[in-house]
Protein backbone atom coordinates (compact mmCIF):
# COMPACT_ATOMS: atom_id res chain seq x y z
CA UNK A 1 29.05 138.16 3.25
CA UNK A 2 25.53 139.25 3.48
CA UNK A 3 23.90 141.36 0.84
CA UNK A 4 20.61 142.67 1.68
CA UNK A 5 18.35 145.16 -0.07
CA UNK A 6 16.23 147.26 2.37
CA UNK A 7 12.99 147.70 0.07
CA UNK A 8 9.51 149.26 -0.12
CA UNK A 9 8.26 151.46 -3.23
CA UNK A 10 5.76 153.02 -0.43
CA UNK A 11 7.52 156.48 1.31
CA UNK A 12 7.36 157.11 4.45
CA UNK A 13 7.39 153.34 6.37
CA UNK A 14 11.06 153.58 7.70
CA UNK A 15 12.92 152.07 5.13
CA UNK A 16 15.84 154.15 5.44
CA UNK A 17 15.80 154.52 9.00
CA UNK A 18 15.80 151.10 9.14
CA UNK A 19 18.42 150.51 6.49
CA UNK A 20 20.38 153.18 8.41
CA UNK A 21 19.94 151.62 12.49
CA UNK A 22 20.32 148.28 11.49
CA UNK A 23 23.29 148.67 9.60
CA UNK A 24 24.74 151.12 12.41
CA UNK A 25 24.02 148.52 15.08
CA UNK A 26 25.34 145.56 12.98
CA UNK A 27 28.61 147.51 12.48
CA UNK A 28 28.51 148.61 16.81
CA UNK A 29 28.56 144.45 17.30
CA UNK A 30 31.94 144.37 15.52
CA UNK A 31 30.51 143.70 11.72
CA UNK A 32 31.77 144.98 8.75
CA UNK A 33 29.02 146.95 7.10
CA UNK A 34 28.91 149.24 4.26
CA UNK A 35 25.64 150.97 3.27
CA UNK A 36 24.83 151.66 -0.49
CA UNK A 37 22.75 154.79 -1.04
CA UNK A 38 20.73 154.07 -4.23
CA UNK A 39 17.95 156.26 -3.56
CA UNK A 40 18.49 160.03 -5.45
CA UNK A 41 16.92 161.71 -2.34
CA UNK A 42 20.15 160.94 -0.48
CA UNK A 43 18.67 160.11 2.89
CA UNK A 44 20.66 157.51 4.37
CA UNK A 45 23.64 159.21 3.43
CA UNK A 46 22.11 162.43 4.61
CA UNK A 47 21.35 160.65 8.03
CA UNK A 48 24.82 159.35 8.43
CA UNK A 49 25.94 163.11 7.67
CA UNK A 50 27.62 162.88 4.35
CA UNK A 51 27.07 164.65 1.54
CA UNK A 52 28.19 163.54 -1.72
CA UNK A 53 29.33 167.44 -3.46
CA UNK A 54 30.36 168.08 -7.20
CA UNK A 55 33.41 166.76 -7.74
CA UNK A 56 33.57 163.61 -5.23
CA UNK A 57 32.01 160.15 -6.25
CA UNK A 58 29.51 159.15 -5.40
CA UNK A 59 26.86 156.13 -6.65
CA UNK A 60 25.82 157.97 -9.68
CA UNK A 61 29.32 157.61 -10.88
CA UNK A 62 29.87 154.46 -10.16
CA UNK A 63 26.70 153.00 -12.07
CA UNK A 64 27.39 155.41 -15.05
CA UNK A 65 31.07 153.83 -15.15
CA UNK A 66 32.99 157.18 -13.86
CA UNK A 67 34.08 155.53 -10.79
CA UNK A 68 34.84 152.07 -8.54
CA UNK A 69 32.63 151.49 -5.55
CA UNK A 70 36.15 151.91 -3.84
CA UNK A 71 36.78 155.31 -4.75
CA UNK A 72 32.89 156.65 -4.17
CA UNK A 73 33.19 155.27 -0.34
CA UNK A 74 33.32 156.93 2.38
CA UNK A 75 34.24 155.82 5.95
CA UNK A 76 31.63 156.33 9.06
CA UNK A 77 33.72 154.43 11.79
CA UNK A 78 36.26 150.99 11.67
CA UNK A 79 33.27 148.94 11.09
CA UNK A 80 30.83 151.23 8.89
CA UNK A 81 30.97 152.64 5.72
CA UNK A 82 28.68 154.07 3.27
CA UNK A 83 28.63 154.36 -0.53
CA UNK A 84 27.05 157.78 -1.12
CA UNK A 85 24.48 159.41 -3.25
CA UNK A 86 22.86 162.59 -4.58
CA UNK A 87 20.29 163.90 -6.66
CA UNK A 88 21.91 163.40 -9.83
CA UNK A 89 21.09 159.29 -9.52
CA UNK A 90 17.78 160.27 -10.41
CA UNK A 91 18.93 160.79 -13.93
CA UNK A 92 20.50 157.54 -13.65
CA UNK A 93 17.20 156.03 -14.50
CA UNK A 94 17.13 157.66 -17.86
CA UNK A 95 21.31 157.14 -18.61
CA UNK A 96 21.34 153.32 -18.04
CA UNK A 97 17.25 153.10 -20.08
CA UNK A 98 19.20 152.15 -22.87
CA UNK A 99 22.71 150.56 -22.10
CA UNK A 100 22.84 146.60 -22.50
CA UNK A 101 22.62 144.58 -19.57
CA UNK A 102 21.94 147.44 -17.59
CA UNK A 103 20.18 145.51 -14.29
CA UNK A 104 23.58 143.97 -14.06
CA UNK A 105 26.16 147.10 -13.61
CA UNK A 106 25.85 147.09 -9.82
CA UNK A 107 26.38 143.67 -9.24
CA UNK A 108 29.12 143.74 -11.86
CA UNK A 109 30.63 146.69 -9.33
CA UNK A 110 30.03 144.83 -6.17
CA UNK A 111 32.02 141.96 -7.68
CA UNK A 112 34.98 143.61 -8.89
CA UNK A 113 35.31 145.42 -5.34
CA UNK A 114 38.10 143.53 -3.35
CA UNK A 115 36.72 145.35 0.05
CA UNK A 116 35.51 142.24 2.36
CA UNK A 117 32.21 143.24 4.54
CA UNK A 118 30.27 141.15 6.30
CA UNK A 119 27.32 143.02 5.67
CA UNK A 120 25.85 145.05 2.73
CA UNK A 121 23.07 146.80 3.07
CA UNK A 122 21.20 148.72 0.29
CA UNK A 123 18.77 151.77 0.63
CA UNK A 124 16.68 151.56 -2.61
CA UNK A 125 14.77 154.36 -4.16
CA UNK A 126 10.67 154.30 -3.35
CA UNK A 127 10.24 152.94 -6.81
CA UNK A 128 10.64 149.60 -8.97
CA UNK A 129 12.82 151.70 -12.16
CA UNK A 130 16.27 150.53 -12.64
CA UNK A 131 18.24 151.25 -9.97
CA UNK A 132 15.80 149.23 -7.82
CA UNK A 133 15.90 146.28 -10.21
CA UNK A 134 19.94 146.96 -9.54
CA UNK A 135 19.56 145.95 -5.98
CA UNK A 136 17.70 143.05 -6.63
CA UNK A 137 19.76 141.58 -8.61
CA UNK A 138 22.76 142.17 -6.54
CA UNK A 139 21.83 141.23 -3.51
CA UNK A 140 20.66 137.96 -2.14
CA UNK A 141 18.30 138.78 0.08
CA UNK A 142 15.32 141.40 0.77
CA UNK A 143 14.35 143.01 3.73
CA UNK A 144 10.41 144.87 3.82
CA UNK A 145 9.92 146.84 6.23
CA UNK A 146 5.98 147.74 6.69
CA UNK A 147 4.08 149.84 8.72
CA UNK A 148 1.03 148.30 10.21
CA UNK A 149 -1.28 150.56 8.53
CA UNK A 150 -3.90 149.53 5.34
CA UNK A 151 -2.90 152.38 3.24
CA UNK A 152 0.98 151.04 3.61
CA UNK A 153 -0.39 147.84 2.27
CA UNK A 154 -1.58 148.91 -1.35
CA UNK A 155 0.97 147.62 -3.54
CA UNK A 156 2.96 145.36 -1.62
CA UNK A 157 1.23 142.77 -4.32
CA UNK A 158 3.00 144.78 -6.60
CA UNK A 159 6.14 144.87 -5.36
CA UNK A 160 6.64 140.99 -3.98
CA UNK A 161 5.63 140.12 -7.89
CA UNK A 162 8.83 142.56 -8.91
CA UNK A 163 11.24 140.73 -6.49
CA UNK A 164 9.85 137.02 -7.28
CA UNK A 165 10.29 137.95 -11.28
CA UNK A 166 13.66 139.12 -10.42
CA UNK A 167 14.38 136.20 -8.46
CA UNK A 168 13.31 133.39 -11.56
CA UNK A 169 14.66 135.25 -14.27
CA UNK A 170 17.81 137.76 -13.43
CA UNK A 171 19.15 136.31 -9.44
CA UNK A 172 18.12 132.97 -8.48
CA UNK A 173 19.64 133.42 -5.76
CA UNK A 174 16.91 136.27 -5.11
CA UNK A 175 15.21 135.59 -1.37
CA UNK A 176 12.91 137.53 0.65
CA UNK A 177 14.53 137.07 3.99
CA UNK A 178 13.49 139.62 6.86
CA UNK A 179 9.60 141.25 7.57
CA UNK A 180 9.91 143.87 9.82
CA UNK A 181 7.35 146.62 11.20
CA UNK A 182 8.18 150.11 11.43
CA UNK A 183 5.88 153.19 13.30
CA UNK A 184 4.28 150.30 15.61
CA UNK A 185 1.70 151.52 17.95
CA UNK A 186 1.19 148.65 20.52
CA UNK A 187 -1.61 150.77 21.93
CA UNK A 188 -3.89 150.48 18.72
CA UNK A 189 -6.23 148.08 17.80
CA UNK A 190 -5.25 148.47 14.17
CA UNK A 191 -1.70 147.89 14.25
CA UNK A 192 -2.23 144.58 15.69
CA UNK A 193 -4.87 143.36 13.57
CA UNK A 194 -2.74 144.23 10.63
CA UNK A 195 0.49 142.97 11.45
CA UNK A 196 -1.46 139.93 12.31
CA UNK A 197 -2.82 139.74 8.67
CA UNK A 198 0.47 140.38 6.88
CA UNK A 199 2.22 137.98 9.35
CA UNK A 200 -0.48 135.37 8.25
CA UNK A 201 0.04 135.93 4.53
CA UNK A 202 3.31 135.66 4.42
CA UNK A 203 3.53 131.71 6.91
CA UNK A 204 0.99 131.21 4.03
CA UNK A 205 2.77 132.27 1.04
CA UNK A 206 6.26 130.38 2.44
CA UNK A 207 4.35 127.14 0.67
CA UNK A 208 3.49 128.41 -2.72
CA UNK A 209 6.30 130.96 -3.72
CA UNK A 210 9.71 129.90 -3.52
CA UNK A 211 11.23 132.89 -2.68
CA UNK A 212 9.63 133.19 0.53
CA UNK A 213 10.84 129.94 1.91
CA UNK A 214 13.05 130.79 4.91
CA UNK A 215 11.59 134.01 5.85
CA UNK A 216 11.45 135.46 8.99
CA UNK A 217 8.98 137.84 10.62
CA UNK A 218 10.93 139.61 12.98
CA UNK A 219 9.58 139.14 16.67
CA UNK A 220 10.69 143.13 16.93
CA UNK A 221 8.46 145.80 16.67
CA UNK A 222 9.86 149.26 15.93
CA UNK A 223 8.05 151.63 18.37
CA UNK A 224 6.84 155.08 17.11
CA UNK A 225 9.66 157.60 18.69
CA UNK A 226 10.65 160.82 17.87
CA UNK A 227 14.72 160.52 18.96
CA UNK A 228 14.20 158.21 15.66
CA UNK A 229 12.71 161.47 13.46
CA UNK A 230 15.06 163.53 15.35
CA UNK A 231 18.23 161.52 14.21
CA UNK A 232 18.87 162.31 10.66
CA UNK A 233 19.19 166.04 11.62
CA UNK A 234 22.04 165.97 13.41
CA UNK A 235 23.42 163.31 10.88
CA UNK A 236 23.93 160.62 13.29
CA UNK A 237 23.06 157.09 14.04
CA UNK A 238 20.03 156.36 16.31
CA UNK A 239 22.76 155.03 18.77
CA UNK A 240 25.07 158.15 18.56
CA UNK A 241 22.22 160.57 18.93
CA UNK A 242 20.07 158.81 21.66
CA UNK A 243 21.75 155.29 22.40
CA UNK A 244 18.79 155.43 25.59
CA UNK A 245 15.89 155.99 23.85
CA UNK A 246 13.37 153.46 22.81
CA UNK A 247 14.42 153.53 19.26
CA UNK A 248 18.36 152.27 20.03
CA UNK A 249 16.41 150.01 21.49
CA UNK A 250 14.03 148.38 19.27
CA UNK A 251 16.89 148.29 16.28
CA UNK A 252 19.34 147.04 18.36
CA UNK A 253 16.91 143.50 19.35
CA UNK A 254 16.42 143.88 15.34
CA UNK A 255 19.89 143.79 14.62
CA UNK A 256 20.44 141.18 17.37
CA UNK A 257 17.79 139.03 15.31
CA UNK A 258 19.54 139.43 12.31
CA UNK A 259 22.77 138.26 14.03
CA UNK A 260 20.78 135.25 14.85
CA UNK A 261 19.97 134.32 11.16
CA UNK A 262 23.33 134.70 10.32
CA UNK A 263 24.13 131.79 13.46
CA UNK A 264 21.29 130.02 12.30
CA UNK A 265 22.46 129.56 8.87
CA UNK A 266 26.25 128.58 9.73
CA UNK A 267 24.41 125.77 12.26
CA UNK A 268 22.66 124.24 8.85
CA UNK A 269 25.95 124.87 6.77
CA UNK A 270 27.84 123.13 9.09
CA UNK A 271 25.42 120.34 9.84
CA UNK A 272 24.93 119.93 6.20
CA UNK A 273 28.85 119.82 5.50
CA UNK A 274 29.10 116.93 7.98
């Protein structure tokens, strides 16, 4: 299994579109996925069409102790599922502020849950509070999606020093895995010369900071296109709501890439068993 946090504490660079599409294409290729909602603004459960009411589960129970990860899931199709939230996570933050150990209660969750996936993807809050920490040190890997814009830069300092102290002290197993760009414009000048900058920082970070090594930039770029803004509203999938457009597209060669990591690791697992 897979366990990948989808995170950026900057709004509006297609994190949870991303987090959504991905996971929605992985599941279309025959993947088990489940998505974990773990931002309070509900937006990936929103997109998918659920709503998690008074009464039902949902991932503020399930971090507050109320309820398994089993009983707060909700099906999407045979291959996707999604672990819903609503605003009341955001007082979540303030619950767990004082409860020992609290950066390990979802990972504590995810292990008691005897649900096999081959995927889990998490949609993490635009923050670095507690529920991000959380992910991080459930997961073992990170996806960042960026947007190839200076002003969706500040901070990423910021938030690659959260997820390497994560990784030495709380998850060794902590790595940064996938780069991808989100609201690409291949007819601007900018939006090349940046994603040629951040692609150059990170081949030159893979040497000095550990939990780089291995990461990819993804050769995708997701185009600007509004069947992708359109989506959420109808509470579908980027491939149920416009499986022609060029967004199905572009996540669907993304997803396709992150099949290939997953081939490209059982090569070296198998090469190294022998």
């Amino acid at each position: 299994m897979r366990s990948i946090a989808v995170i950026n504490q900057k709004g509006g660079v297609g994190k949870t579109t991303s987090c959504v599409n991905v996971a929605a294409a992985l599941a279309a290729s025959g993947r088990r996925v489940c998505i974990m909602d773990l931002d309070p603004q509900a937006h990936a459960s929103l997109h998918l069409g659920i709503t998690a009411v008074d009464g039902e589960p949902s991932m503020y129970e399930v971090l507050c102790g109320e309820a398994s990860l089993a009983q707060a899931r909700r099906d999407i199709s045979e291959t996707l599922s999604i672990v819903p939230a609503n605003l009341d996570l955001a007082a979540a933050e303030l619950e767990l502020a004082g409860e020992v150990g609290r950066e390990m209660i979802l990972r504590d969750k995810m292990e008691d849950d005897d649900e096999k996936f081959d995927y889990i993807v998490l949609d993490c809050p635009p923050s670095l509070g507690v529920l991000t920490v959380n992910a991080l040190v459930a997961v073992g890997e990170v996806f960042l999606p960026l947007q190839p814009h200076f002003l969706a830069l500040h901070g990423l300092s910021k938030l690659l020093r959260t997820i390497e102290v994560v990784s030495r002290r709380l998850n060794s197993d902590l790595r940064l895995s996938g780069v991808m760009l989100c609201m690409y414009d291949s007819n601007t000048r900018l939006a090349a010369e940046v994603s040629n900058d951040i692609e150059e920082f990170f081949e030159a970070s893979q040497c000095s900071r550990e939990f780089f090594r291995g990461a990819k930039f993804f050769d995708t770029r997701i185009r600007r296109n509004i069947r992708l803004a359109e989506a959420p509203s109808f509470g579908q999938s980027i491939f149920q709501y416009s499986p022609e457009s060029n967004g199905a597209a572009d996540y669907q060669s993304l997803a396709d890439e992150v099949i290939a990591q997953e081939q490209s690791r059982l090569s070296l697992t198998t090469r190294a068993a022998a």
